[in-house]
Protein backbone atom coordinates (compact mmCIF):
# COMPACT_ATOMS: atom_id res chain seq x y z
CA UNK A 1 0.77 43.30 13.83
CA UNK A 2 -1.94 42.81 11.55
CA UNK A 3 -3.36 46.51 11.79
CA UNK A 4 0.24 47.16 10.71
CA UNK A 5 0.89 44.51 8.23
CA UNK A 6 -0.36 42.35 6.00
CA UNK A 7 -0.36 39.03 6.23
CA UNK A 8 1.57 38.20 3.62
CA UNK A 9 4.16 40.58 4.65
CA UNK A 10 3.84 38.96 8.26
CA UNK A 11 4.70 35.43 6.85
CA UNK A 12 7.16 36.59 4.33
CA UNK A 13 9.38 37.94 7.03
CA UNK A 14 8.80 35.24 9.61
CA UNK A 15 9.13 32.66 6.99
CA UNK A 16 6.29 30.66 7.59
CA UNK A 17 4.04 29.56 5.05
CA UNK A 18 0.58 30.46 4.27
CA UNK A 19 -0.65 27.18 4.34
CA UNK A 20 0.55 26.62 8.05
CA UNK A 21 -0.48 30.09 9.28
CA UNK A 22 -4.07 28.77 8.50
CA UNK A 23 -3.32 25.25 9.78
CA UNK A 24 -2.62 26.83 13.12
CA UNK A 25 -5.01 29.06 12.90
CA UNK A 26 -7.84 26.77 12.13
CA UNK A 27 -6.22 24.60 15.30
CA UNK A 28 -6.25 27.63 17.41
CA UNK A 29 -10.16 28.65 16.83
CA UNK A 30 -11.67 25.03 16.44
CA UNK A 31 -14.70 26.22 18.25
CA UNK A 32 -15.67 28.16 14.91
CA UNK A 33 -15.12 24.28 12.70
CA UNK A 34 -18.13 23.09 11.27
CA UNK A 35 -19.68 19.94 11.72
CA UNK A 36 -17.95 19.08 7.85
CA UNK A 37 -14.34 20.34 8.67
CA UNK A 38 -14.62 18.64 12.22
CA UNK A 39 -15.40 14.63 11.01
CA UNK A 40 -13.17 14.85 7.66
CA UNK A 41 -9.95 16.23 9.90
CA UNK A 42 -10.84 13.50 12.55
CA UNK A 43 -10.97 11.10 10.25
CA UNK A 44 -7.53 12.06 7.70
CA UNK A 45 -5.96 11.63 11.34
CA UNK A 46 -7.78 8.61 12.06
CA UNK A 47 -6.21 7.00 8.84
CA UNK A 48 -2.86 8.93 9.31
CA UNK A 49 -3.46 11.09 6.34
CA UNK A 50 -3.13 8.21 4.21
CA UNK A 51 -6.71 8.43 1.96
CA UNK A 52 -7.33 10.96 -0.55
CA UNK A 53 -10.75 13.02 -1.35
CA UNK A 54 -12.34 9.87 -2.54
CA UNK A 55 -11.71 7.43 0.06
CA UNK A 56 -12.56 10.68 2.57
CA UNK A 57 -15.66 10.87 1.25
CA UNK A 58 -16.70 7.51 1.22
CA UNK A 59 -15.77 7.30 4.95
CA UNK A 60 -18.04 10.49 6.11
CA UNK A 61 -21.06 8.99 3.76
CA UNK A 62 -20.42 5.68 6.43
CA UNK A 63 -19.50 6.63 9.55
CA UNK A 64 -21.17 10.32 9.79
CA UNK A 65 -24.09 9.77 7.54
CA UNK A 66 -22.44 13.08 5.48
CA UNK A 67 -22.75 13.51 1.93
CA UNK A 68 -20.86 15.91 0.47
CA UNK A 69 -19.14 16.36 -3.44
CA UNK A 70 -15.86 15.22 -3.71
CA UNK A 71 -14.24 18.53 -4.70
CA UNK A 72 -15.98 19.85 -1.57
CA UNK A 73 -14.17 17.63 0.74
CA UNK A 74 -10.87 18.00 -1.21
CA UNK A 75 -11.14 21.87 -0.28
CA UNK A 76 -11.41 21.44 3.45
CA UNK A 77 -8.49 19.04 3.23
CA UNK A 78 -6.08 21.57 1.27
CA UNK A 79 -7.92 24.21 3.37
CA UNK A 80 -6.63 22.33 6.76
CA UNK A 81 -3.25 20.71 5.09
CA UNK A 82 -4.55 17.09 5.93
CA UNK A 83 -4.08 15.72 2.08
CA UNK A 84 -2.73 12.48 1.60
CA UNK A 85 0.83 12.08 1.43
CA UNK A 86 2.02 11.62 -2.04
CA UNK A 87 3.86 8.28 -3.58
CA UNK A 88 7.58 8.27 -4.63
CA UNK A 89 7.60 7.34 -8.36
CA UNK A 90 9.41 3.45 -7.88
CA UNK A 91 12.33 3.63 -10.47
CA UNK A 92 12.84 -0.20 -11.90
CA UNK A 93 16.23 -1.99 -11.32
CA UNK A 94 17.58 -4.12 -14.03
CA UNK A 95 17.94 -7.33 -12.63
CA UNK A 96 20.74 -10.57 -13.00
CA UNK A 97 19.92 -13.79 -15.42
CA UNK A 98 17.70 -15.68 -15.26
CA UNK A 99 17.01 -19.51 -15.58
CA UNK A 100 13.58 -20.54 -16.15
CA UNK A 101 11.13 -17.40 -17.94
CA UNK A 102 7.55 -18.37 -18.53
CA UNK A 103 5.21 -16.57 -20.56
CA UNK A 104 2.99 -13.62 -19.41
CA UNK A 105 -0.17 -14.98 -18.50
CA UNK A 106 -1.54 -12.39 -16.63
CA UNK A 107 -1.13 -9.87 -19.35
CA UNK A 108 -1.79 -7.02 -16.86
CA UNK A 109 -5.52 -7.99 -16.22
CA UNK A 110 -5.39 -7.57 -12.72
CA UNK A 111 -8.95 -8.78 -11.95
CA UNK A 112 -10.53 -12.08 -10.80
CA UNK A 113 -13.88 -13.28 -10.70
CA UNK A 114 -13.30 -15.64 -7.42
CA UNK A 115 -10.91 -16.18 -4.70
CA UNK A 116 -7.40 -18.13 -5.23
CA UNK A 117 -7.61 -17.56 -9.26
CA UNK A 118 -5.16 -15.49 -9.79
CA UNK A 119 -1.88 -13.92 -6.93
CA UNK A 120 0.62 -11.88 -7.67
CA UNK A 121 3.91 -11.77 -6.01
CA UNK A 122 7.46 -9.60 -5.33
CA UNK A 123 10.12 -8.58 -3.34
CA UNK A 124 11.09 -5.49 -1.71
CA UNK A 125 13.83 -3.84 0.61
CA UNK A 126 13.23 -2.49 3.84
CA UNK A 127 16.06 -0.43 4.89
CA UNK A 128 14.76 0.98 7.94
CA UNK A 129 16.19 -1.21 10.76
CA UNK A 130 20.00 -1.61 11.55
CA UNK A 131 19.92 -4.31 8.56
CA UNK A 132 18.42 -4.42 5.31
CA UNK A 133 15.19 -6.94 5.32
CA UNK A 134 13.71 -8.13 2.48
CA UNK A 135 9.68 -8.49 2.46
CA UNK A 136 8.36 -11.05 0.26
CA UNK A 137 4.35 -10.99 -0.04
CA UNK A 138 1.42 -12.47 -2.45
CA UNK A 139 -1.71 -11.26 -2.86
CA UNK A 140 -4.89 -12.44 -4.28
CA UNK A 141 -5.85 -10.12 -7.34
CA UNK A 142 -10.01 -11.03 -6.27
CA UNK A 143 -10.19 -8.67 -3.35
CA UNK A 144 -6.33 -7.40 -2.87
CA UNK A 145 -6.26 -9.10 -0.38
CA UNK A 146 -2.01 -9.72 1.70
CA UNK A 147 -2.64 -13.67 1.52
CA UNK A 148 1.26 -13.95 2.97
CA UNK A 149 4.47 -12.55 3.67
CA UNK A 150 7.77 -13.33 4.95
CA UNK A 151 10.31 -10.79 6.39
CA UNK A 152 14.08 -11.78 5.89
CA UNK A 153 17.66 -10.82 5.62
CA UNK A 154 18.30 -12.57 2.76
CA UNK A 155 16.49 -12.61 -0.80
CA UNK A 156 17.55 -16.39 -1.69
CA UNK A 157 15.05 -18.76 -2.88
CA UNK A 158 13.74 -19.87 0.32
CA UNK A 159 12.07 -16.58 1.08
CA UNK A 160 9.29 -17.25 -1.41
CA UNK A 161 9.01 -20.90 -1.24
CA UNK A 162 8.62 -20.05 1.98
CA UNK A 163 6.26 -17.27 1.16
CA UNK A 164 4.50 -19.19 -1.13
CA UNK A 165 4.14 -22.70 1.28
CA UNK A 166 2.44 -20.20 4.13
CA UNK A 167 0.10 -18.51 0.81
CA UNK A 168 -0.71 -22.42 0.53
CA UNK A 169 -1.83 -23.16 3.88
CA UNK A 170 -3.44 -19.99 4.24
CA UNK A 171 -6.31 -21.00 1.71
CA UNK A 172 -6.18 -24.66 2.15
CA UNK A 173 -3.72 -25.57 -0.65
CA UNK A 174 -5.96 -24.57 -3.39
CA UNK A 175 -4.81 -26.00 -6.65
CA UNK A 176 -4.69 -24.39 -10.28
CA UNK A 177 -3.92 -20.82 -9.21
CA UNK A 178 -1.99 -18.62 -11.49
CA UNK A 179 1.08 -16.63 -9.62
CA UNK A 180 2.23 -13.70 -11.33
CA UNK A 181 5.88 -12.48 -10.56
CA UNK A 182 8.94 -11.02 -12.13
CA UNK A 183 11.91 -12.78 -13.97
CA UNK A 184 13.97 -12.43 -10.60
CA UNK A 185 16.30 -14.95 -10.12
CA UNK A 186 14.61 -16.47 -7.25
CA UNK A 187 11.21 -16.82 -9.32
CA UNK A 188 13.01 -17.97 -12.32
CA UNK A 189 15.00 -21.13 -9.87
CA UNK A 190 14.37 -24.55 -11.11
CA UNK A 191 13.98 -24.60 -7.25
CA UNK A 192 10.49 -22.31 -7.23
CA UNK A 193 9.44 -23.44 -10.46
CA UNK A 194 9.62 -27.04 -9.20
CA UNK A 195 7.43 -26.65 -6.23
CA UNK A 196 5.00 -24.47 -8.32
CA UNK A 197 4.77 -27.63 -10.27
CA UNK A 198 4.33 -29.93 -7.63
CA UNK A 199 1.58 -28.08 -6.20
CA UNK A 200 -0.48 -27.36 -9.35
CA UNK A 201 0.28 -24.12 -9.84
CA UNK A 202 0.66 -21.85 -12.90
CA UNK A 203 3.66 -20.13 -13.59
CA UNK A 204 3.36 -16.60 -15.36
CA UNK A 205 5.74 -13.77 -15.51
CA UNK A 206 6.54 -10.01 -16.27
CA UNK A 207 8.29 -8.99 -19.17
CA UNK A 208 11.51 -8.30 -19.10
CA UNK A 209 11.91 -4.17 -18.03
CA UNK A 210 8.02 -3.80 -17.96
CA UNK A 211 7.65 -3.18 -14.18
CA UNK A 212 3.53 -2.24 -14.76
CA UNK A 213 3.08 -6.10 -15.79
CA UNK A 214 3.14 -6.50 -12.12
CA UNK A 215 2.10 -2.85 -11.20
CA UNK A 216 -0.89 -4.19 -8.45
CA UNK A 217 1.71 -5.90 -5.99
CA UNK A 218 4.32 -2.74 -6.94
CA UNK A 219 1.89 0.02 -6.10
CA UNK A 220 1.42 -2.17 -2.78
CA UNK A 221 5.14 -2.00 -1.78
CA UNK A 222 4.93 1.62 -2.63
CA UNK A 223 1.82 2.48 -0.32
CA UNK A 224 3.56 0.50 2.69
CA UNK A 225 6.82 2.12 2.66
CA UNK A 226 5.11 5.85 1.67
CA UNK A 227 2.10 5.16 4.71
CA UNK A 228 4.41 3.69 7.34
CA UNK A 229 8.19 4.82 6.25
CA UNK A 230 7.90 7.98 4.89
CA UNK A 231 9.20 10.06 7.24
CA UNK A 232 11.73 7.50 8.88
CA UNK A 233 15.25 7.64 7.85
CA UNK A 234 16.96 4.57 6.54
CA UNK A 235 18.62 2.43 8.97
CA UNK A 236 16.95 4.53 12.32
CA UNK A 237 14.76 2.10 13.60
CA UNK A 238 15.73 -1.36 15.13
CA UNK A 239 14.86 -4.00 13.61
CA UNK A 240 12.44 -5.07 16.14
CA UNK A 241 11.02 -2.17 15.61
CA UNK A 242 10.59 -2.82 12.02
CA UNK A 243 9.23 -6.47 11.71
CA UNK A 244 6.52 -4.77 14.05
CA UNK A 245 5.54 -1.94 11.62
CA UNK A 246 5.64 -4.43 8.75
CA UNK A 247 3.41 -6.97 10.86
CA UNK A 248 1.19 -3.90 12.24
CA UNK A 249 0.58 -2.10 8.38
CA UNK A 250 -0.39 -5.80 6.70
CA UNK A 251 -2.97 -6.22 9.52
CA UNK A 252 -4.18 -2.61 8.82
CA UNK A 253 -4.13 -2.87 5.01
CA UNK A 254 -6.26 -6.41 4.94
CA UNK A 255 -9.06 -5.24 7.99
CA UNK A 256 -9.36 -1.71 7.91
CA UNK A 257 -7.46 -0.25 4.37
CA UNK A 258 -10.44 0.42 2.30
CA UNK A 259 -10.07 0.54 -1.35
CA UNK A 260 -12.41 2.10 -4.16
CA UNK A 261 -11.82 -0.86 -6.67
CA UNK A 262 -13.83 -3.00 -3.65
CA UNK A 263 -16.58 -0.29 -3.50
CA UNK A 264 -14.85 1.30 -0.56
CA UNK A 265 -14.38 -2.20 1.32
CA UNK A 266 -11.69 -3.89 2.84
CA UNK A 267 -10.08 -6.78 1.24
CA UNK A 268 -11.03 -8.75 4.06
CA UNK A 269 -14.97 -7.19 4.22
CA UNK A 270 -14.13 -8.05 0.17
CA UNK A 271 -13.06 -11.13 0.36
CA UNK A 272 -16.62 -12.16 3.09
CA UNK A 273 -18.68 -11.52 0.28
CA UNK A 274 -17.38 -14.70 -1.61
CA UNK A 275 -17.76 -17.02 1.47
């Protein structure tokens, strides 16, 4: 119909939009891709279309030898619909009293000159299997790097002692470390506070309603649920099913989730350098 029609006209009336039409069409004659177009849609599927321009780049500079300008390979993304997917904006929830607050330490310098200096910490739901889970995690502000996590059905204070205890024996019970977290009641228990003390470990927390004090470990939960759970409904998925996704994605994120604050390393590739 095109010696007929335009194209526009075409699309209008089958409702389809442009942006497909050339998807498909780019699909249909990938004979005619060039060498550029070929590796950076190879590798936006390799990662699941979950790096932007930068990261894209970085990747065809190391594993094609291809060096091309950023805005160059953000074209042939938008040109093939292979962008990133984009993060929900995280609304903050209010949360109950709290027992024991300690000062803000961290004071949103989310950097560290060496390993086991300085973790952050936090909870999230995951309401994706027949039951909502709740993942607790910490991670080492030096290279990013998931040091532990627990998946459970409950949010009492055991999940991050028993986070915490498993972040402990991870890195050989280092002593000294700050932990960042929010005033939660489970961070804020004489219970957690207690074994922080025991174990030599400094206590420092967000400010009340100031979710960006502990905006490293947020934007984490955020990338997880928008790079695995985006387009799974709540409560489809057993939750089997789930723990295995969660397990699968923390793997991916520490070995093979490069990151341009580490110079477009892994936090485990990171974390070598300090060995």
């Amino acid at each position: 119909m095109k010696g007929k029609y335009t194209i526009s006209a075409i699309l209008l009336a089958l409702q389809v939009s442009r942006t497909s039409y050339y998807r498909w069409l780019g699909e249909e004659r990938e004979i005619t891709l060039s060498i550029n177009e070929v590796a950076i849609i190879e590798l936006c599927k390799k990662t699941k279309y979950r790096y932007g321009h930068r990261k894209i780049k970085a990747l065809l500079k190391q594993d094609y030898a291809i060096k091309l300008h950023r805005n160059s390979v953000q074209s042939i993304m938008q040109k093939h619909n292979v962008q990133c997917r984009i993060k929900p904006k995280r609304k903050w929830k209010s949360q109950g009293e709290t027992v024991v607050i300690r000062p803000n330490l961290l004071n949103r310098n989310f950097t560290a000159s060496a390993p086991n200096e300085k973790w952050v910490t936090d909870i999230t739901y995951i309401q994706y299997g027949s039951t909502t889970k709740y993942l607790s995690t910490i991670m080492d502000l030096y290279n990013n790097e998931i040091v532990a996590y627990k998946l459970y059905n409950h949010q009492k204070t055991s999940l991050v002692i028993d986070t915490l205890k498993e972040a402990l024996a991870n890195r050989n019970n280092p002593e000294g470390v700050m932990i960042h977290s929010d005033q939660g009641t489970v961070y804020s228990s004489y219970a957690y506070q207690e074994f922080m003390k025991e174990h030599h470990i400094v206590s420092s927390m967000s400010r009340r309603g100031n979710c960006w004090d502990n905006a490293v470990i947020e934007s984490f939960h955020s990338s997880l649920k928008s790079e695995e759970f985006q387009y799974v409904r709540f409560n489809s998925l057993s939750n089997a099913e789930v723990v295995n996704r969660v397990s699968t994605y923390l793997k991916y994120y520490n070995e093979e989730r490069i990151q341009e604050k580490l110079g477009y390393l892994t936090p485990i590739k990171y974390g070598e350098k300090a060995a």
